[in-house]
PDB file of N, CA and C in Angstrom:
ATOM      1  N   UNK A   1      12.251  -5.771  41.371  1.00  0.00           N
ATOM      2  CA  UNK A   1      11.180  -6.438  40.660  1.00  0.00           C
ATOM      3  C   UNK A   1      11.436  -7.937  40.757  1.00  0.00           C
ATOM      4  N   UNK A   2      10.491  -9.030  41.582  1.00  0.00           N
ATOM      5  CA  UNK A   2      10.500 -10.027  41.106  1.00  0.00           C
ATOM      6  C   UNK A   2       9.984 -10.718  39.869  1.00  0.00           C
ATOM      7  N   UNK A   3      10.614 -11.522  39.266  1.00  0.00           N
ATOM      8  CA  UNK A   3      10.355 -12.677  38.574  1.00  0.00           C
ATOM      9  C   UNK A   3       9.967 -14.017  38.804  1.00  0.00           C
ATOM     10  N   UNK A   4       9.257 -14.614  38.097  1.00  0.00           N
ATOM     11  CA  UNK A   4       9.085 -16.390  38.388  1.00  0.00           C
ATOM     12  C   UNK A   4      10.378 -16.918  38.253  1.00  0.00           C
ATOM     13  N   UNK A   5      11.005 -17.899  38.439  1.00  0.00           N
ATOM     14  CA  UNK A   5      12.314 -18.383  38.711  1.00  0.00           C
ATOM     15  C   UNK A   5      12.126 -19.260  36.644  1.00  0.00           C
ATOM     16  N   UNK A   6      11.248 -19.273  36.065  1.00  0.00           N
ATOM     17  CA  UNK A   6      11.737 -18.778  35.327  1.00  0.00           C
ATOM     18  C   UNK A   6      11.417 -18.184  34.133  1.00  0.00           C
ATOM     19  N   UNK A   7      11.419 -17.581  34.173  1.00  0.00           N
ATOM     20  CA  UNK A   7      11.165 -15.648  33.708  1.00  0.00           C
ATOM     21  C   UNK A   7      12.441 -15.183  33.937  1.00  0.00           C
ATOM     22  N   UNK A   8      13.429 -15.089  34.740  1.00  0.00           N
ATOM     23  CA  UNK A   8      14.430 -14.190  35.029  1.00  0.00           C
ATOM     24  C   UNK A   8      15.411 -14.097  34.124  1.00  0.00           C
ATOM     25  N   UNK A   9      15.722 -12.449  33.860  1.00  0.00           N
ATOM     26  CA  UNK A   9      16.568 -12.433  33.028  1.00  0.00           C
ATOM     27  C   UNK A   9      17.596 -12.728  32.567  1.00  0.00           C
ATOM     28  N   UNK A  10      17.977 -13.062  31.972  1.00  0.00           N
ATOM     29  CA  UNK A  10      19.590 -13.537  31.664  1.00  0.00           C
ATOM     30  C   UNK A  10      19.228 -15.116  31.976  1.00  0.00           C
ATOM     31  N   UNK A  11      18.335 -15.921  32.104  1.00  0.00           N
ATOM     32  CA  UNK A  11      18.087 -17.216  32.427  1.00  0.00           C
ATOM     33  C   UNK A  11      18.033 -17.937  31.032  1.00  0.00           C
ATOM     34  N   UNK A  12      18.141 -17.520  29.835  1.00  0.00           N
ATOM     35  CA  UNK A  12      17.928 -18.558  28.687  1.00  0.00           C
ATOM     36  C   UNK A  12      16.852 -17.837  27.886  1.00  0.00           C
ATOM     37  N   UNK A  13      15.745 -18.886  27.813  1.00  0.00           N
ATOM     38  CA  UNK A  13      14.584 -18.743  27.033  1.00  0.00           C
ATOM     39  C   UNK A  13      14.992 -18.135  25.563  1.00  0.00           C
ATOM     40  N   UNK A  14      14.529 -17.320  24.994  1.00  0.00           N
ATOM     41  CA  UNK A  14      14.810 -16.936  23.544  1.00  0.00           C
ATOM     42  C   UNK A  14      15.547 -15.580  23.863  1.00  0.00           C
ATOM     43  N   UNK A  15      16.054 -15.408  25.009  1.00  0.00           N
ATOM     44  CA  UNK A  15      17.483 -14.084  24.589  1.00  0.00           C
ATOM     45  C   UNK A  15      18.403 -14.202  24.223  1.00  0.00           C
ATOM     46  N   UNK A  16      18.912 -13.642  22.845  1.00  0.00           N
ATOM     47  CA  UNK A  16      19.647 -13.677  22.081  1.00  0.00           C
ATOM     48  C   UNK A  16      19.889 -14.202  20.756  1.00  0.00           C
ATOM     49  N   UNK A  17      18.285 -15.639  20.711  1.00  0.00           N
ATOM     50  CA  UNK A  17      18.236 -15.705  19.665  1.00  0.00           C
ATOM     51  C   UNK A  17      17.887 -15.220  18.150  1.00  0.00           C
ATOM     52  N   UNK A  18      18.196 -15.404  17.551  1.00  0.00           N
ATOM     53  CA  UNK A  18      17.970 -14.463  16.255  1.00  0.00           C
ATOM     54  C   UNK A  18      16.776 -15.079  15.300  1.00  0.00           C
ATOM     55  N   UNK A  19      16.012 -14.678  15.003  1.00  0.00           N
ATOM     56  CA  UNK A  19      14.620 -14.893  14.118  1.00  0.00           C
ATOM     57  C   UNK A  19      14.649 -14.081  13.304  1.00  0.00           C
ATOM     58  N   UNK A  20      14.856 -14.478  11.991  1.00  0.00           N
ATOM     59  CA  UNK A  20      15.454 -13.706  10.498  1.00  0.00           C
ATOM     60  C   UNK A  20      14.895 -14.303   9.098  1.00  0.00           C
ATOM     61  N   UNK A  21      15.078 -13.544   7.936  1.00  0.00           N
ATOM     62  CA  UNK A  21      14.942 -13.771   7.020  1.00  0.00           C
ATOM     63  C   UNK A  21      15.495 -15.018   6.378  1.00  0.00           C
ATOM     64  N   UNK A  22      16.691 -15.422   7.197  1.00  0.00           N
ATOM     65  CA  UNK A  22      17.890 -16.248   6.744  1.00  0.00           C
ATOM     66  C   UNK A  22      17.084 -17.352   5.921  1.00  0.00           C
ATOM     67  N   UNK A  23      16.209 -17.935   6.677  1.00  0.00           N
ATOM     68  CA  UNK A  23      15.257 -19.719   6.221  1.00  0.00           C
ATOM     69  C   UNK A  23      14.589 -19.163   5.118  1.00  0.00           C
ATOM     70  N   UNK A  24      13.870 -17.787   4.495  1.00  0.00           N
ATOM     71  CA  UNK A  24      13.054 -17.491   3.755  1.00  0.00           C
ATOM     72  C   UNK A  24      13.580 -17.763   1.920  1.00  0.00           C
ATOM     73  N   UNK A  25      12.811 -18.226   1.446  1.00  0.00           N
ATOM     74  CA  UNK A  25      12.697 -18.416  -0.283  1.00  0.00           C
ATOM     75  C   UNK A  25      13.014 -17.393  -0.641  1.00  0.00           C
ATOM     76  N   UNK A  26      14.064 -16.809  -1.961  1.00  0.00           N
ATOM     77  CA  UNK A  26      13.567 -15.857  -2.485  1.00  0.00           C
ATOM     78  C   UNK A  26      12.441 -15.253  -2.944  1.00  0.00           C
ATOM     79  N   UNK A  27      12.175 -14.406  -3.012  1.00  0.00           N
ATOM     80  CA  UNK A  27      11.040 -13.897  -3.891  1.00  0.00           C
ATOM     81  C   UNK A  27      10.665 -14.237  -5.516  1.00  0.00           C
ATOM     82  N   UNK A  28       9.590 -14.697  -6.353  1.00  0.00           N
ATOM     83  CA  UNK A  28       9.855 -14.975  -7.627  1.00  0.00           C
ATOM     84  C   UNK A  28      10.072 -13.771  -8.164  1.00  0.00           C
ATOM     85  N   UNK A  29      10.245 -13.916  -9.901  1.00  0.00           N
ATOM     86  CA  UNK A  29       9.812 -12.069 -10.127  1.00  0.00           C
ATOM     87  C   UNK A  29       8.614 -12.245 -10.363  1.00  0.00           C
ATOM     88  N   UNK A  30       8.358 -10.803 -10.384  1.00  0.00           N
ATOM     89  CA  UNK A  30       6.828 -10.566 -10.597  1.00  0.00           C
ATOM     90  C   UNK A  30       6.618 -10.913 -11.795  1.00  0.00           C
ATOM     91  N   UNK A  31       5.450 -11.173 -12.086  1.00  0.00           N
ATOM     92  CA  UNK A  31       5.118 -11.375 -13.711  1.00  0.00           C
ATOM     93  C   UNK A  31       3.695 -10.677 -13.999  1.00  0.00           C
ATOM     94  N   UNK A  32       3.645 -10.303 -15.287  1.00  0.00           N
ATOM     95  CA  UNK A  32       3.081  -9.525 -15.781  1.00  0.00           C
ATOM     96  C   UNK A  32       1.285  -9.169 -14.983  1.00  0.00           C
ATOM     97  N   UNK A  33       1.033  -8.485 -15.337  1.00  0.00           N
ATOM     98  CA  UNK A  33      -0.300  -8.307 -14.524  1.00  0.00           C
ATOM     99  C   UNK A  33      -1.774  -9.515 -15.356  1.00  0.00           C
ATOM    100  N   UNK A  34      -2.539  -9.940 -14.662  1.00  0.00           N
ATOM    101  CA  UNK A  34      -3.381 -10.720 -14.848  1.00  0.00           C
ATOM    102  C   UNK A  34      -4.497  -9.507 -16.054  1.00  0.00           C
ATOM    103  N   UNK A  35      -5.285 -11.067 -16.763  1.00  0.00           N
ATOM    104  CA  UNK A  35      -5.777  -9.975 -18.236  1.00  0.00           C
ATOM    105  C   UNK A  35      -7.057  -9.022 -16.939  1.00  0.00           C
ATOM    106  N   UNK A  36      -7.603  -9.538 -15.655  1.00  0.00           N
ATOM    107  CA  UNK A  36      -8.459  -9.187 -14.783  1.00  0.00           C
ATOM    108  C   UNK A  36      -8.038  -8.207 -14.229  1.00  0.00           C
ATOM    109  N   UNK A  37      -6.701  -7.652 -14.005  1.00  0.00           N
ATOM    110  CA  UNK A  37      -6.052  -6.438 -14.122  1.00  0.00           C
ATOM    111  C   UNK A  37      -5.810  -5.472 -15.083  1.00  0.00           C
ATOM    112  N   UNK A  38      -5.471  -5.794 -15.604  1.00  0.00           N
ATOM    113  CA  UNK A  38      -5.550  -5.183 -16.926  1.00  0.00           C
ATOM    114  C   UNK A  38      -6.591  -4.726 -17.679  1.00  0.00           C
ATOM    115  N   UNK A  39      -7.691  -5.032 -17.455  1.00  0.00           N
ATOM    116  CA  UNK A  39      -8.979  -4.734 -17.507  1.00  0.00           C
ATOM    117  C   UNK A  39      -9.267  -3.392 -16.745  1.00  0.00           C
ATOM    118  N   UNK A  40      -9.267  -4.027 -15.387  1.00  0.00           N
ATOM    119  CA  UNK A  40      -9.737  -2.469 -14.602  1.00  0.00           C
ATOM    120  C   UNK A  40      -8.570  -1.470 -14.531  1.00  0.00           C
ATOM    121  N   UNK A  41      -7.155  -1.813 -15.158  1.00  0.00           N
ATOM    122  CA  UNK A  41      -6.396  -0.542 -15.704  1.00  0.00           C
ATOM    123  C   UNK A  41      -6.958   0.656 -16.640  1.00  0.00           C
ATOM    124  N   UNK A  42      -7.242  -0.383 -17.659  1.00  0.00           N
ATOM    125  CA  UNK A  42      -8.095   0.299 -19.158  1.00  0.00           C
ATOM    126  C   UNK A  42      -8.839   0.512 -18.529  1.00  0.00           C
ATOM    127  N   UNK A  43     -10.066   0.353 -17.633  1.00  0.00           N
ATOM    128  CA  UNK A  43     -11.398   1.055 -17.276  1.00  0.00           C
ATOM    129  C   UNK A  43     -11.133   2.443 -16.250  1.00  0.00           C
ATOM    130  N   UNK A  44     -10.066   2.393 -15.737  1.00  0.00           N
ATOM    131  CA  UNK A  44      -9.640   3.256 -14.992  1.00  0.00           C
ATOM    132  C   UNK A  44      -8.572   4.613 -15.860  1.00  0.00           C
ATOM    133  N   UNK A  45      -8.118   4.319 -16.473  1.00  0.00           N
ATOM    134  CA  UNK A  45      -7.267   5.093 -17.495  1.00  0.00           C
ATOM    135  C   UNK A  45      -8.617   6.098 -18.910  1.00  0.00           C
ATOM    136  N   UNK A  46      -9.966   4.782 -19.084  1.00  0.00           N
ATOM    137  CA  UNK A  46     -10.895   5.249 -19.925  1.00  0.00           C
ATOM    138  C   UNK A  46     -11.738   6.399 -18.887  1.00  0.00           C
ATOM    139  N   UNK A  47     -11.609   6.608 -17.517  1.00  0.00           N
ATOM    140  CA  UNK A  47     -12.668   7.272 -16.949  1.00  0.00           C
ATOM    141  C   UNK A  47     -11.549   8.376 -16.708  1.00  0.00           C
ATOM    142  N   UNK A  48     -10.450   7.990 -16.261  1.00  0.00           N
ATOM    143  CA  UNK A  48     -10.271   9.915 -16.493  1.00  0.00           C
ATOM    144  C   UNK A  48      -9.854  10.187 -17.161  1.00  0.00           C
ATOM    145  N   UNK A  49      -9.850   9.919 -18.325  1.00  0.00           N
ATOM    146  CA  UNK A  49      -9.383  10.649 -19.444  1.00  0.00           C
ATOM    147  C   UNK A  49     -10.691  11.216 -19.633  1.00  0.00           C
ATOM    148  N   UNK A  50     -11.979  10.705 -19.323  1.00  0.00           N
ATOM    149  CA  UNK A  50     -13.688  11.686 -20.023  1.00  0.00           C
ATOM    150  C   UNK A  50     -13.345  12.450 -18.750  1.00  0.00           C
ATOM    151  N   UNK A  51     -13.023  12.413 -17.981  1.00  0.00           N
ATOM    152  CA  UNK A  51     -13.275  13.378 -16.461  1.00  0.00           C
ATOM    153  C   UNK A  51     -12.147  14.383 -16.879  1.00  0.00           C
ATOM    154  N   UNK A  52     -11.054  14.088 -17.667  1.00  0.00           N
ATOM    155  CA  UNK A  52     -10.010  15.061 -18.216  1.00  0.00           C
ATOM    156  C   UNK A  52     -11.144  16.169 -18.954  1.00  0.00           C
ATOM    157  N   UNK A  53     -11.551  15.433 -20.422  1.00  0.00           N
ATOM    158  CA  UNK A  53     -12.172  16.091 -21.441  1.00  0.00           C
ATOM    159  C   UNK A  53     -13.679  16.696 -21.364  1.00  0.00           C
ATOM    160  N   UNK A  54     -14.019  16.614 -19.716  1.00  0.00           N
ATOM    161  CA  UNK A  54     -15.211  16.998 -19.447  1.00  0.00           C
ATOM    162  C   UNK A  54     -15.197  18.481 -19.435  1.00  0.00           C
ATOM    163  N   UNK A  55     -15.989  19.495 -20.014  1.00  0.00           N
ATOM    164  CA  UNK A  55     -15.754  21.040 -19.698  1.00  0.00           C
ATOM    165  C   UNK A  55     -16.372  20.739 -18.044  1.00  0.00           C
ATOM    166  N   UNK A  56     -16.007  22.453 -17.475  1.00  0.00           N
ATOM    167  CA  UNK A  56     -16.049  22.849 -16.451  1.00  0.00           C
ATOM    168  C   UNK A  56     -17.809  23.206 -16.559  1.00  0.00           C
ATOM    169  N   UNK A  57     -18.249  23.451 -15.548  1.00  0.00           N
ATOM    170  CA  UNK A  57     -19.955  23.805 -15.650  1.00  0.00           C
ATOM    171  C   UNK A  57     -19.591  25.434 -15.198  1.00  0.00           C
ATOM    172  N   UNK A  58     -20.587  26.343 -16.207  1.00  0.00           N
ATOM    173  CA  UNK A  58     -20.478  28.001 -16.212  1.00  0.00           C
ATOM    174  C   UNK A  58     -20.446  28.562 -14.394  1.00  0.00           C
ATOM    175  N   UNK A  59     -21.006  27.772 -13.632  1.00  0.00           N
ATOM    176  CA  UNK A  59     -21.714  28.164 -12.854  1.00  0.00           C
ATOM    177  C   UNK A  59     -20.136  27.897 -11.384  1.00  0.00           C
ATOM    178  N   UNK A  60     -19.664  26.504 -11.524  1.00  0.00           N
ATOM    179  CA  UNK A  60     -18.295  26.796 -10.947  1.00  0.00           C
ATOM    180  C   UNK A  60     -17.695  27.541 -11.412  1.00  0.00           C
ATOM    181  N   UNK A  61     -17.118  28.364 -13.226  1.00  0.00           N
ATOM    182  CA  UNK A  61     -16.300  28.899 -13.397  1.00  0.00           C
ATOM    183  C   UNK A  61     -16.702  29.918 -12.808  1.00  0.00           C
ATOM    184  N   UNK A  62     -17.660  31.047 -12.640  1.00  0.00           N
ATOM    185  CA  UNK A  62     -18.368  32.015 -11.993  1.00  0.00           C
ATOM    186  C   UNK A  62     -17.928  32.188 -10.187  1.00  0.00           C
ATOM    187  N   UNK A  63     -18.292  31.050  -9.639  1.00  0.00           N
ATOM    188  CA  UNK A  63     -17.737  31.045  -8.641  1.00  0.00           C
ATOM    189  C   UNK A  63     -16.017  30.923  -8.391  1.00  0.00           C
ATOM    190  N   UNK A  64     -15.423  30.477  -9.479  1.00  0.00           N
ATOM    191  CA  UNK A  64     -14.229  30.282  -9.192  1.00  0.00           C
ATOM    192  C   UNK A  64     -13.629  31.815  -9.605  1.00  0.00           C
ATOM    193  N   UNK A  65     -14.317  32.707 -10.253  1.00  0.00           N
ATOM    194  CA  UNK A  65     -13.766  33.857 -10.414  1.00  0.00           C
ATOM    195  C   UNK A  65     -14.213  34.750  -9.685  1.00  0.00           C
ATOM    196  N   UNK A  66     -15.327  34.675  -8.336  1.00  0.00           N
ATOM    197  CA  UNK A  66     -15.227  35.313  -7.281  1.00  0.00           C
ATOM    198  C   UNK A  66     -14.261  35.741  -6.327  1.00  0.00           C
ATOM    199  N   UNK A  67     -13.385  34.186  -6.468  1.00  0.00           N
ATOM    200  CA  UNK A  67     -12.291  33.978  -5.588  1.00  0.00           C
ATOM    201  C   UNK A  67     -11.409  34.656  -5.441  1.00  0.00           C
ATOM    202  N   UNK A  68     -11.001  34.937  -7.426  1.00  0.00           N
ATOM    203  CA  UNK A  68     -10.120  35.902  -7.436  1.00  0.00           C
ATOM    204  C   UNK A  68     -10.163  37.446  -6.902  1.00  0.00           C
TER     205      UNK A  68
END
């Protein structure tokens, strides 16, 4: 296989160098969730809990005891 003279391997360029986390900031900590989160938590926690406390409709339970 040729190469461009330089392209060829073992010629330099970036082999061997290392590109890492090393330069990177820590991370902050997280902090608490925004009240705009927290919002669509509660709206999400309020809908299935009615989708919990919803009865079943006669007409699936019927079918669901075909199954058996």
């Amino acid at each position: 296989m040729s190469y461009p003279s330089s392209e060829k391997p073992g010629d330099g360029g970036l082999q061997g160098e290392v590109v890492g986390s090393d330069n990177q900031p820590p991370k902050p900590p997280r902090t608490p969730p925004a009240p705009a989160n927290k919002n669509v938590g509660d709206a999400l926690r309020a809908v299935y809990r009615e989708a919990v406390e919803e009865t079943v409709p006669d007409d699936l339970l019927d079918l669901l005891k075909k199954l058996d």
